[in-house]
Protein backbone atom coordinates (compact mmCIF):
# COMPACT_ATOMS: atom_id res chain seq x y z
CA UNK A 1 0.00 0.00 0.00
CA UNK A 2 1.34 3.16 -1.05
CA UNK A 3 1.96 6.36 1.98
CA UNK A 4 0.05 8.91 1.63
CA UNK A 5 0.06 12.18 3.75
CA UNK A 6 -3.05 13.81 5.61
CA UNK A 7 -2.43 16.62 3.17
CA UNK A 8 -2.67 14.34 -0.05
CA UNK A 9 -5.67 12.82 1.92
CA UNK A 10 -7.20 15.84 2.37
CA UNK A 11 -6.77 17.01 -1.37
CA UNK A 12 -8.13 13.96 -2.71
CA UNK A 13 -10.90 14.26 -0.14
CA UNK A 14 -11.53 17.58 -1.75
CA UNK A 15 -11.31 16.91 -5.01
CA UNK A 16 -13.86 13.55 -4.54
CA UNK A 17 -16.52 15.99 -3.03
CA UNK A 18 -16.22 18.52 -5.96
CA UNK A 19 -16.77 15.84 -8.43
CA UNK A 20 -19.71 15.24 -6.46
CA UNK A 21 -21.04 18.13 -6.54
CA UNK A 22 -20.56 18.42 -10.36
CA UNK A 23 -22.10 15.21 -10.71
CA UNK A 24 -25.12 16.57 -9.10
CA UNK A 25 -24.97 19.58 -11.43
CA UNK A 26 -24.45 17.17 -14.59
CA UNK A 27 -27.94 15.42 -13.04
CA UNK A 28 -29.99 18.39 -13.56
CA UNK A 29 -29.08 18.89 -17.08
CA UNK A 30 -30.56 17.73 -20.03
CA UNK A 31 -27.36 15.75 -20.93
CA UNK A 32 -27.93 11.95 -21.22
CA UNK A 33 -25.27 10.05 -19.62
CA UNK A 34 -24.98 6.88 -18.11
CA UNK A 35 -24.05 6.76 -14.24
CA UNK A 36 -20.59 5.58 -14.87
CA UNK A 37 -19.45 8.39 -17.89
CA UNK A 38 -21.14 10.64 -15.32
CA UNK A 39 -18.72 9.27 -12.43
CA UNK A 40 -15.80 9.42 -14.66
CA UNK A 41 -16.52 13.06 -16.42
CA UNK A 42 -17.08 14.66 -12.69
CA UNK A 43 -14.03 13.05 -11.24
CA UNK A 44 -11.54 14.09 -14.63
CA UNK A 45 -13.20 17.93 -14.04
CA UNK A 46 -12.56 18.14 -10.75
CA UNK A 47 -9.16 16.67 -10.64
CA UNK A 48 -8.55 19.37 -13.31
CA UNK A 49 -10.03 22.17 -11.60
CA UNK A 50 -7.11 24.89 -12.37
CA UNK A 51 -7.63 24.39 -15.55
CA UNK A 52 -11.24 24.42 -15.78
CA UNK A 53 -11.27 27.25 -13.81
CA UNK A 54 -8.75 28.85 -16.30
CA UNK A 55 -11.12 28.30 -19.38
CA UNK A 56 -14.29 29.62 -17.00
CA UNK A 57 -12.34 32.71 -16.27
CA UNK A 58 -11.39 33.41 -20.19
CA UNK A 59 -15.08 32.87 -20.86
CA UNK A 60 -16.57 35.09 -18.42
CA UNK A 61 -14.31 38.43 -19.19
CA UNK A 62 -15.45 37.35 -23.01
CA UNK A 63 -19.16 37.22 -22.39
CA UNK A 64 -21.35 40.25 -21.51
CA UNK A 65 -25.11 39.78 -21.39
């Protein structure tokens, strides 16, 4: 079994209950996805949050309503 720290814990923690939370968002769509592709799609966003939230930040200073 491989060490891992309280703080690698505790990111991983993190990261698991953002991809739930996207996951729920991802539910209230009107995407169709099965529950695994969902599981696997909210786990690869959130474990690449800085740069999703790069490409969020580019699109909001484009878009003005």
């Amino acid at each position: 079994m491989a060490h891992v720290t309280k703080k690698e814990a505790d990111a991983y923690d993190r990261m698991m209950d953002a991809a739930t939370c996207i996951s729920e968002l991802l539910e209230t769509s009107r995407i169709d996805i099965d529950e695994n592709d969902l599981e696997v799609l909210s786990i690869y966003i959130a474990d690449n949050a800085p740069a999703v939230m790069q490409i969020l930040k580019r699109l909001t200073k484009r878009c003005v309503i």
